[in-house]
C-alpha atoms as a PDB file:
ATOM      1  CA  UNK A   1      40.743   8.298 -34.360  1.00  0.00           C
ATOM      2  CA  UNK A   2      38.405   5.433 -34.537  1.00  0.00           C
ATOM      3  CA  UNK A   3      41.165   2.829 -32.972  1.00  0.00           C
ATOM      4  CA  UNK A   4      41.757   5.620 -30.310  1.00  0.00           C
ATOM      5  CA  UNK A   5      37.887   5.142 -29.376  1.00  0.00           C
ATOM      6  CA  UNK A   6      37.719   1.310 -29.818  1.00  0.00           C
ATOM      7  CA  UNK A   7      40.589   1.256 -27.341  1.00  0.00           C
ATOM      8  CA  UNK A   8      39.046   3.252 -25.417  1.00  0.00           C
ATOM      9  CA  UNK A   9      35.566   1.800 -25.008  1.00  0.00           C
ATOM     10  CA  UNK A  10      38.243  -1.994 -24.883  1.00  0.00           C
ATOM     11  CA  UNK A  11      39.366  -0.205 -21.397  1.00  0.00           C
ATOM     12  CA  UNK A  12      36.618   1.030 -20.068  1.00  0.00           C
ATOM     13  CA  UNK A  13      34.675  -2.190 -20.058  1.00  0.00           C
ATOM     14  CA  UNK A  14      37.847  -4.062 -18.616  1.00  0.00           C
ATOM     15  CA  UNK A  15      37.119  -2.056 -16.120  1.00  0.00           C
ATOM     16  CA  UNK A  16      33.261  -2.636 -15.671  1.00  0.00           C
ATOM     17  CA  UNK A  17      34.175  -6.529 -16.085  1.00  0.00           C
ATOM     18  CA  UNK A  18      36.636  -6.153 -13.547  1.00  0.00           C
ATOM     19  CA  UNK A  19      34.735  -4.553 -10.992  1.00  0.00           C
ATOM     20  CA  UNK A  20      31.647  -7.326 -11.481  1.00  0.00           C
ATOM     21  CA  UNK A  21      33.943 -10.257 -11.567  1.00  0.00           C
ATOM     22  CA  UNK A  22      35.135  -8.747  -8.035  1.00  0.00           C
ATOM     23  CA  UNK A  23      32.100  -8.927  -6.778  1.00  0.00           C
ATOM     24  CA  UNK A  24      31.015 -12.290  -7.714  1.00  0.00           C
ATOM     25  CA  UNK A  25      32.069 -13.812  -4.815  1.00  0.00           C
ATOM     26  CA  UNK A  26      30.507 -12.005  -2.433  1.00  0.00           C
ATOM     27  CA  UNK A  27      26.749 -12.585  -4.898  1.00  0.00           C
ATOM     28  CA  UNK A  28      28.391 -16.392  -3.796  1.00  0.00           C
ATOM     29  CA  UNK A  29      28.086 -15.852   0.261  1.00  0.00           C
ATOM     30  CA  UNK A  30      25.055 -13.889  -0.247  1.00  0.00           C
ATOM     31  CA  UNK A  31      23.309 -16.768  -2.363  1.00  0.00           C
ATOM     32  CA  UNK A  32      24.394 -19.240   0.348  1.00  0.00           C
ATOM     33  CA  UNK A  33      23.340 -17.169   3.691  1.00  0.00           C
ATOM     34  CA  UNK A  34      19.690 -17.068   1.751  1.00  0.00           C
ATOM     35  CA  UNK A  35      19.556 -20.898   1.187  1.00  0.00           C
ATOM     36  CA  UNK A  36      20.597 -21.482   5.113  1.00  0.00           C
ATOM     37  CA  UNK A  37      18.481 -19.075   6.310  1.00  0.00           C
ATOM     38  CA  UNK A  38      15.681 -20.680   4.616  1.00  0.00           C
ATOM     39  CA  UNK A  39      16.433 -24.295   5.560  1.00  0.00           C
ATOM     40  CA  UNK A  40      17.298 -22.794   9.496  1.00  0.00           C
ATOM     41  CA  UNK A  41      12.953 -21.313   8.763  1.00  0.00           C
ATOM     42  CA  UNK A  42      11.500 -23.885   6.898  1.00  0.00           C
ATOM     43  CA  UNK A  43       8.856 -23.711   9.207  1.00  0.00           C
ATOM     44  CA  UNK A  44       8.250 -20.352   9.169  1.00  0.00           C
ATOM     45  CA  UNK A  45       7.186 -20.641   5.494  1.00  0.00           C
ATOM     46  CA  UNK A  46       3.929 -22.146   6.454  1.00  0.00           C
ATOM     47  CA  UNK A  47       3.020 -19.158   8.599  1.00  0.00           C
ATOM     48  CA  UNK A  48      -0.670 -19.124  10.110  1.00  0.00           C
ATOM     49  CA  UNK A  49      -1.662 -17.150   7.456  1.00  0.00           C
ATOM     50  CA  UNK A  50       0.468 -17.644   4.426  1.00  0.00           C
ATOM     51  CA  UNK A  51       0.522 -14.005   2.027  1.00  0.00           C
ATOM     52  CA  UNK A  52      -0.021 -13.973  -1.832  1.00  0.00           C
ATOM     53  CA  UNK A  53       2.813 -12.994  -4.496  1.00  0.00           C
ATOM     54  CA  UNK A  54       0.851 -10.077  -4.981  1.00  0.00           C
ATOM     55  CA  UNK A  55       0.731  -8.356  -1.730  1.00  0.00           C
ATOM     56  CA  UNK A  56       3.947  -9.706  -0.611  1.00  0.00           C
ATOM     57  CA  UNK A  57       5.308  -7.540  -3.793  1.00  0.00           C
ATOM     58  CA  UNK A  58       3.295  -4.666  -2.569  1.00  0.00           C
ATOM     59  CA  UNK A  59       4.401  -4.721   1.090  1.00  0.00           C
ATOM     60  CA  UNK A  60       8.045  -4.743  -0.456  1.00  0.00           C
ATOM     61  CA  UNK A  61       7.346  -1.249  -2.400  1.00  0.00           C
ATOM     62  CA  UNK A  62       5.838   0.159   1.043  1.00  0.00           C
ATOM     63  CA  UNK A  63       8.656  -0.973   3.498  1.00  0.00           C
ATOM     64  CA  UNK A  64      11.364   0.636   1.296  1.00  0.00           C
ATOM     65  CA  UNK A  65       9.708   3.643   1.549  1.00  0.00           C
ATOM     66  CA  UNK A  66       8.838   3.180   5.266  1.00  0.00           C
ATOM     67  CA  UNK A  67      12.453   2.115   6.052  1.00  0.00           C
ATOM     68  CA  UNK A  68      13.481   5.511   4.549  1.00  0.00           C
ATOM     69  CA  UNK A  69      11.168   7.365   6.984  1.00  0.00           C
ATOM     70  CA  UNK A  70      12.702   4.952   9.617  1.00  0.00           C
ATOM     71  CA  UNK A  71      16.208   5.932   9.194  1.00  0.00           C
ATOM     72  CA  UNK A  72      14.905  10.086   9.467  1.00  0.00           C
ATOM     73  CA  UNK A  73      12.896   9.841  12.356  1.00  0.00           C
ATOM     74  CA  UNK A  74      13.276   6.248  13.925  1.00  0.00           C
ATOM     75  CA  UNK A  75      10.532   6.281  16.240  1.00  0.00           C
ATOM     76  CA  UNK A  76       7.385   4.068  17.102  1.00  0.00           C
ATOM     77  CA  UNK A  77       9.705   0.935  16.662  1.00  0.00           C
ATOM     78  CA  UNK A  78       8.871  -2.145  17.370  1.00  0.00           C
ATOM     79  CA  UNK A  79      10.235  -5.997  17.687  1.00  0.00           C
ATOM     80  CA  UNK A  80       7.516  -7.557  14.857  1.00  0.00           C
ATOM     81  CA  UNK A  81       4.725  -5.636  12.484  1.00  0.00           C
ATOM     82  CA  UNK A  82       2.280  -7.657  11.565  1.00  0.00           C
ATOM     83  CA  UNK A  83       0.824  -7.784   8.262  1.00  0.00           C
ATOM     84  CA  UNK A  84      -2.717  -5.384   8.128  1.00  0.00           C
ATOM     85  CA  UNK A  85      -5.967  -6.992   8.560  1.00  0.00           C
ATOM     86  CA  UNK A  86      -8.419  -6.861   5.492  1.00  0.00           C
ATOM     87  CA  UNK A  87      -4.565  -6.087   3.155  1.00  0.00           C
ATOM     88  CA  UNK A  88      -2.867  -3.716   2.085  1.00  0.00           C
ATOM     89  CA  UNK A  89      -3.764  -0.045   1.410  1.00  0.00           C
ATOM     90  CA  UNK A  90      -3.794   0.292  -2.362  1.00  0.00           C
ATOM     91  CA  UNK A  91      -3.378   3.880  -2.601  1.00  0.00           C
ATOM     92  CA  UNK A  92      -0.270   4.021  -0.424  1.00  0.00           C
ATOM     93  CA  UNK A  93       1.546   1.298  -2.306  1.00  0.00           C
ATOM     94  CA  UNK A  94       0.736   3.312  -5.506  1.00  0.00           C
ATOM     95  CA  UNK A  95       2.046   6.119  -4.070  1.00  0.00           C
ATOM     96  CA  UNK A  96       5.191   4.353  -2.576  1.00  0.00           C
ATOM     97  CA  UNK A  97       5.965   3.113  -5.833  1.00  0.00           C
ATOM     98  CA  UNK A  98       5.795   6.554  -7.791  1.00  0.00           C
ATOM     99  CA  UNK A  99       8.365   7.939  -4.580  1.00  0.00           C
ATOM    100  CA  UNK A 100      10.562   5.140  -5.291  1.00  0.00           C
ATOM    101  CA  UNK A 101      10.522   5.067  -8.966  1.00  0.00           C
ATOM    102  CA  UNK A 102      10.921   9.171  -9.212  1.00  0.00           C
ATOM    103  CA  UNK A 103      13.750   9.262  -7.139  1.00  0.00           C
ATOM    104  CA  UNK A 104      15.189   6.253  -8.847  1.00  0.00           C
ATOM    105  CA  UNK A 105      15.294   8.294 -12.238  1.00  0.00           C
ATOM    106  CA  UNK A 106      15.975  11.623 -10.869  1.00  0.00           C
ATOM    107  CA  UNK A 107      19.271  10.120  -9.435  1.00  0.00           C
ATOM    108  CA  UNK A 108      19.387   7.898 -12.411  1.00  0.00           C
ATOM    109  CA  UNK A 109      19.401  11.530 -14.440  1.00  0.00           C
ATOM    110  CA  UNK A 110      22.216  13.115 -11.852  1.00  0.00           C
ATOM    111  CA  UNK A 111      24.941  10.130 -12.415  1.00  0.00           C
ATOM    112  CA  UNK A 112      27.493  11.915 -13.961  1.00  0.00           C
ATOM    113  CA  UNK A 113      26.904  15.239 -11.832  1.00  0.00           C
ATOM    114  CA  UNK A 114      26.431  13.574  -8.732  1.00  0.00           C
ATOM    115  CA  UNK A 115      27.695   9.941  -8.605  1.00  0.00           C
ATOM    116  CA  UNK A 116      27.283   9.084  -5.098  1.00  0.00           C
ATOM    117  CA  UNK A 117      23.601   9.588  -4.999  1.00  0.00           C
ATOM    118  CA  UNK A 118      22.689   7.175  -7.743  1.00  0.00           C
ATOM    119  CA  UNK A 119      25.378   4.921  -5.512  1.00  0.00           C
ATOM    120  CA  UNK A 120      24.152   5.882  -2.089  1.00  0.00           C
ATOM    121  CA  UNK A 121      20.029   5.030  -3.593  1.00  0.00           C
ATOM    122  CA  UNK A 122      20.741   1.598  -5.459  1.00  0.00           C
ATOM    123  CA  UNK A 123      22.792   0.187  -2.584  1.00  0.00           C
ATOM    124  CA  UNK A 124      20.090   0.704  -0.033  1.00  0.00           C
ATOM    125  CA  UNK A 125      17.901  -0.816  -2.508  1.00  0.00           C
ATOM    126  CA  UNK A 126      19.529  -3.493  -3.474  1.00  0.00           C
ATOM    127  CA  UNK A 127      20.890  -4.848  -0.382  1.00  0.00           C
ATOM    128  CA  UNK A 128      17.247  -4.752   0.750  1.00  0.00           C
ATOM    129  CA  UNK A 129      16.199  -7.279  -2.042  1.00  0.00           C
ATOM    130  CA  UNK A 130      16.806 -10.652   0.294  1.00  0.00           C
ATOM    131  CA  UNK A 131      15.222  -9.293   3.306  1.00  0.00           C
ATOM    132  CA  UNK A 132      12.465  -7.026   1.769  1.00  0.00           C
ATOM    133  CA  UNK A 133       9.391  -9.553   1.898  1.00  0.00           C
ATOM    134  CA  UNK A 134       9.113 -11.275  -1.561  1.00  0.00           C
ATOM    135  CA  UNK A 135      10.014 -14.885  -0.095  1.00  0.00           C
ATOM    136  CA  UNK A 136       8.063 -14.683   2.887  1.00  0.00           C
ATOM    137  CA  UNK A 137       9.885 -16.022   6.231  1.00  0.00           C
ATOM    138  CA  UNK A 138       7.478 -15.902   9.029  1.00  0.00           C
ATOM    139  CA  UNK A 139       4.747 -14.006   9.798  1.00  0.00           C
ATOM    140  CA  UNK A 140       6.137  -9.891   9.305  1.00  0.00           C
ATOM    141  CA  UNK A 141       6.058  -7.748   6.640  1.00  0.00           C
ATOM    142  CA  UNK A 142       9.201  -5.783   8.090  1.00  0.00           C
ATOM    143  CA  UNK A 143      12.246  -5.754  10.698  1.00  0.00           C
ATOM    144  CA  UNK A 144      13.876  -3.503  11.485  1.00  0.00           C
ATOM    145  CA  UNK A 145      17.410  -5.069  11.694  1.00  0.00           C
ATOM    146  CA  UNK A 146      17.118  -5.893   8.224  1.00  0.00           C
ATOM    147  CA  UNK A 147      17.980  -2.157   7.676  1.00  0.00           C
ATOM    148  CA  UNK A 148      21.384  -2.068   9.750  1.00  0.00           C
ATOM    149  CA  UNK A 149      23.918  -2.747   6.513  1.00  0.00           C
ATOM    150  CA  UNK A 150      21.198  -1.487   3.538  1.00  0.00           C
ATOM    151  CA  UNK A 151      21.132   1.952   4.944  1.00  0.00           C
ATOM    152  CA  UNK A 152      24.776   2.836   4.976  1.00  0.00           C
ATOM    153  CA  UNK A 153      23.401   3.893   0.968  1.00  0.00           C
ATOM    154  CA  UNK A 154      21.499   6.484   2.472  1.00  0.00           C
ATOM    155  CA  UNK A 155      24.379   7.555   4.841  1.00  0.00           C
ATOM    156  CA  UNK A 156      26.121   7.470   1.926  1.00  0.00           C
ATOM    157  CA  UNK A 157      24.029  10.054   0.051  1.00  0.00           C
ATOM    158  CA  UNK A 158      22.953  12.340   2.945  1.00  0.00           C
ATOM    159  CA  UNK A 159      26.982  12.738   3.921  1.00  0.00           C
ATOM    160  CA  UNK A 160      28.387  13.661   0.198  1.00  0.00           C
ATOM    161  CA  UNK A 161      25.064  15.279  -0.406  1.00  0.00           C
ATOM    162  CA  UNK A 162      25.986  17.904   2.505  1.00  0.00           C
ATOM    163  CA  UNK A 163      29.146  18.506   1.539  1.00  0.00           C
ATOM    164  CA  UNK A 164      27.724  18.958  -2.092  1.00  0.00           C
ATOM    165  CA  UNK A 165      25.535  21.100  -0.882  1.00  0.00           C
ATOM    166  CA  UNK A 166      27.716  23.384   1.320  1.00  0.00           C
ATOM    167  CA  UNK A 167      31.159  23.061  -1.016  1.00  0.00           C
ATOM    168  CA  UNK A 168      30.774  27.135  -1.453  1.00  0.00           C
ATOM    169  CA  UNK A 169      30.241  27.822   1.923  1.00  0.00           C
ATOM    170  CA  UNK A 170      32.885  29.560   3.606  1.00  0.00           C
ATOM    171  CA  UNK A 171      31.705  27.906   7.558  1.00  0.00           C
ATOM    172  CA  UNK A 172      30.486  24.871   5.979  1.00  0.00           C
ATOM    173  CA  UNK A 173      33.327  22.566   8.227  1.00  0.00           C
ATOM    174  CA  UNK A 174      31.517  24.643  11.074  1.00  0.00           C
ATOM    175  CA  UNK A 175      28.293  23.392   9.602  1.00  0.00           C
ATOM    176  CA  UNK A 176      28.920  20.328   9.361  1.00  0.00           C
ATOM    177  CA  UNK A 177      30.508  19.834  12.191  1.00  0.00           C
ATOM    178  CA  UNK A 178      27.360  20.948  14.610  1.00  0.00           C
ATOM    179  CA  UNK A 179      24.942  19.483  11.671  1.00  0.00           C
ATOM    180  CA  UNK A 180      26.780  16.067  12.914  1.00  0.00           C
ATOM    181  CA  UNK A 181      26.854  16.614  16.876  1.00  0.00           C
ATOM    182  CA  UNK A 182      22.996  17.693  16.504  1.00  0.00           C
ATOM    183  CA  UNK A 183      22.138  14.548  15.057  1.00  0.00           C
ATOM    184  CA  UNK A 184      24.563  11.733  16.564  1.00  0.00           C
ATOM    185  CA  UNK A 185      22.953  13.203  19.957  1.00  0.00           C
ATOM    186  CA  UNK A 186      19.333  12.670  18.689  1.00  0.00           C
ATOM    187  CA  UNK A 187      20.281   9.212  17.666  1.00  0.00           C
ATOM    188  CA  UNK A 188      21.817   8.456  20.618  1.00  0.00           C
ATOM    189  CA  UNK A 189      19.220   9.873  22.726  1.00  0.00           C
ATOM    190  CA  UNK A 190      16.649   7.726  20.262  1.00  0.00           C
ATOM    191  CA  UNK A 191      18.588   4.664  20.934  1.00  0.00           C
ATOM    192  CA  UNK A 192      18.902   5.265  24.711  1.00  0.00           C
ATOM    193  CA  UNK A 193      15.005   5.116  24.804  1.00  0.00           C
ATOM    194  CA  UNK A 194      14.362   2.269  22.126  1.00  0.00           C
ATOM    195  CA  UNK A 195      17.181  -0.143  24.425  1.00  0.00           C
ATOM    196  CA  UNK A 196      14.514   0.862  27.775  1.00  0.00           C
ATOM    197  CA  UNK A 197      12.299  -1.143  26.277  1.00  0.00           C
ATOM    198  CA  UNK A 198      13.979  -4.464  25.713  1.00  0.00           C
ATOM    199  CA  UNK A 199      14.638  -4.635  29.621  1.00  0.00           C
ATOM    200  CA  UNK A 200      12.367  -7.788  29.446  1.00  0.00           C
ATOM    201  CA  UNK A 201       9.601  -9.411  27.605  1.00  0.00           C
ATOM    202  CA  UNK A 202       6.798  -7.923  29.352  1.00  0.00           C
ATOM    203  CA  UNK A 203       7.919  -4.372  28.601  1.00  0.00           C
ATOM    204  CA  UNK A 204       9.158  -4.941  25.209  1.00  0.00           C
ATOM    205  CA  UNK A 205       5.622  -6.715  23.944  1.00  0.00           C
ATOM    206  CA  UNK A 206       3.593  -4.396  25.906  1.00  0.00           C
ATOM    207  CA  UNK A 207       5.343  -1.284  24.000  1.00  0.00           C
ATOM    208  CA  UNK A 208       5.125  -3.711  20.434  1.00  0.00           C
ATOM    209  CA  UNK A 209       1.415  -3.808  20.976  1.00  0.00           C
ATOM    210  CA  UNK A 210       1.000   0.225  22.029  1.00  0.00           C
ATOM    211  CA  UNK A 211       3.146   0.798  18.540  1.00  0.00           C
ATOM    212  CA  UNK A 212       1.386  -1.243  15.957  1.00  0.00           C
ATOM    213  CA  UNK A 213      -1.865  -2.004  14.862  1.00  0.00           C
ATOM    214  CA  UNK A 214      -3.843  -5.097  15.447  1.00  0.00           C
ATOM    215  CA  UNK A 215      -0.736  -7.012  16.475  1.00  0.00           C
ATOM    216  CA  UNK A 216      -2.129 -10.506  17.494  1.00  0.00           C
ATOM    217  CA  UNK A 217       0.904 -11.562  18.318  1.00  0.00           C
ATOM    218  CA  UNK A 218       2.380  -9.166  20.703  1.00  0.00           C
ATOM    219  CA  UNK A 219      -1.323  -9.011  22.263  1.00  0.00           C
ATOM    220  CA  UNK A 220      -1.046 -13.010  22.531  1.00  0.00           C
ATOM    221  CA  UNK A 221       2.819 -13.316  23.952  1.00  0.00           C
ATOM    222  CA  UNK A 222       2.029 -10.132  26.481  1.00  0.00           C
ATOM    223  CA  UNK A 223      -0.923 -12.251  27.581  1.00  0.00           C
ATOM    224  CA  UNK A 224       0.809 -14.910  28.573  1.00  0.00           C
ATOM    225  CA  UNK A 225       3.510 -13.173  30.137  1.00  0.00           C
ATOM    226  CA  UNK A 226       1.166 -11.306  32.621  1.00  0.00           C
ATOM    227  CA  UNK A 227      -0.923 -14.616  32.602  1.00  0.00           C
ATOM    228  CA  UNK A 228       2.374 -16.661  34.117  1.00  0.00           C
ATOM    229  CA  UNK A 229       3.008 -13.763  36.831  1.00  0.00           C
ATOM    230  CA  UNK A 230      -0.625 -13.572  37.739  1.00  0.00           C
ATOM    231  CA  UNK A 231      -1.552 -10.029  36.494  1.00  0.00           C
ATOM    232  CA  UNK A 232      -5.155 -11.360  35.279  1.00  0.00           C
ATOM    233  CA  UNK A 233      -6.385  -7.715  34.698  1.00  0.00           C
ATOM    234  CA  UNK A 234      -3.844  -6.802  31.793  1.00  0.00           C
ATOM    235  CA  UNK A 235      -4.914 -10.379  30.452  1.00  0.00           C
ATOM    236  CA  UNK A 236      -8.633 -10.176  31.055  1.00  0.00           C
ATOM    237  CA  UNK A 237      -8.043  -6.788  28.939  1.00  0.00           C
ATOM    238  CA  UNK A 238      -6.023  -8.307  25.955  1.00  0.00           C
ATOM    239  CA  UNK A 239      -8.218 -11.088  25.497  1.00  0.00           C
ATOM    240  CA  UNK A 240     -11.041  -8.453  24.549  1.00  0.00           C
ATOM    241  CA  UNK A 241      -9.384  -6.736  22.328  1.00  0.00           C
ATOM    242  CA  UNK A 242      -8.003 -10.083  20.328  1.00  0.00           C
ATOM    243  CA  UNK A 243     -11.969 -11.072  20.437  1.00  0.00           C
ATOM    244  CA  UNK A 244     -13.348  -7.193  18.960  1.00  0.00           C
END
């Protein structure tokens, strides 16, 4: 009985070594794309305003959270977010953490019951780690793109979750089917809009600024921009709000 278990437990971490070692080389080309991308920025690691440990840990904990509202309702986008004047809110990275750190366990709890949600979570949140914020590059807290490969995870969840969900139902392929039409057409639609506004710089920094908060640096580039085709009213007006 007790060989029967030791071969057991022998096999199943053969298998847990196996899978690792199979993924080693891809740890490799991720190590390497974060040491070029950080000798193709050096200079963007002496940013005009260069962001403590501290709140650069704290602006991670928020983004996940805010690039799981992004992927439900991606709205209000914009090309760069700049980092909030006078720091962070303390209270909303408290309660960003807790979010992140109950769902973590709850999912963490549901492993055996429901594997793909543990799978769906940790791969969103790990393949956020390089981009999240901790090693600053520049002068954002957050991009967007950064999002494209981490949130197949959620995908990942939502998708198995709904068929979890509806395995009893006797219309769920019905269900799912219109569930999917409703929302590739609102993403579509989403998208359709969001693309408008990179028709060219003007437009896409004057709908940056209208989106974020205190955003010196869209209110600076859309200056110039109107500055170069003469539009010294739109200027005149940025210039006042960069000096309130």
């Amino acid at each position: 009985m007790q060989g029967a278990k030791g071969k057991g437990q022998s096999a199943k971490w053969s298998v847990v070594r196996g899978l690792v070692a199979e993924k080693i080389p891809f740890f490799i080309l991720s190590a390497a794309s974060c040491v070029a991308t950080i000798l193709a920025q050096r200079e963007a690691f002496a940013p005009i305003r260069a962001v403590p440990l501290q709140e650069r840990l704290a602006n991670a904990v928020l983004a996940y959270v805010k690039y799981v509202g992004q992927a439900i309702y991606p709205a209000h986008l914009a090309v760069l977010y700049p980092y909030p004047e006078g720091g962070l809110n303390v209270a909303g990275v408290v309660l960003a953490l807790i979010f992140l750190l109950v769902v973590s366990v709850i999912f963490f709890l549901w492993r055996r019951s429901y594997p793909f949600a543990l799978t769906g979570w940790f791969r969103f949140l790990g393949m956020l780690v390089p981009m999240i914020g901790i090693v600053q590059v520049g002068s954002q807290p957050m991009v967007d793109r950064y999002t494209y490969l981490p949130q197949i995870g959620l995908y990942i969840l939502v998708t198995w979750g709904a068929m979890e969900l509806l395995k009893s139902w006797q219309h769920k392929r019905e269900v799912l089917t219109v569930a999917a039409v409703l929302i590739a057409g609102a993403l579509i639609t989403r998208s359709y809009f969001q693309t408008a506004y990179w028709q060219d710089s003007e437009t896409l920094w004057r709908h940056t600024a209208a989106v974020t908060h205190d955003n010196y640096i869209a209110q600076t580039t859309l200056g110039v921009r109107c500055s170069r085709k003469g539009n010294l009213t739109t200027r005149s007006r940025i210039t006042e709000r960069l000096l309130k």
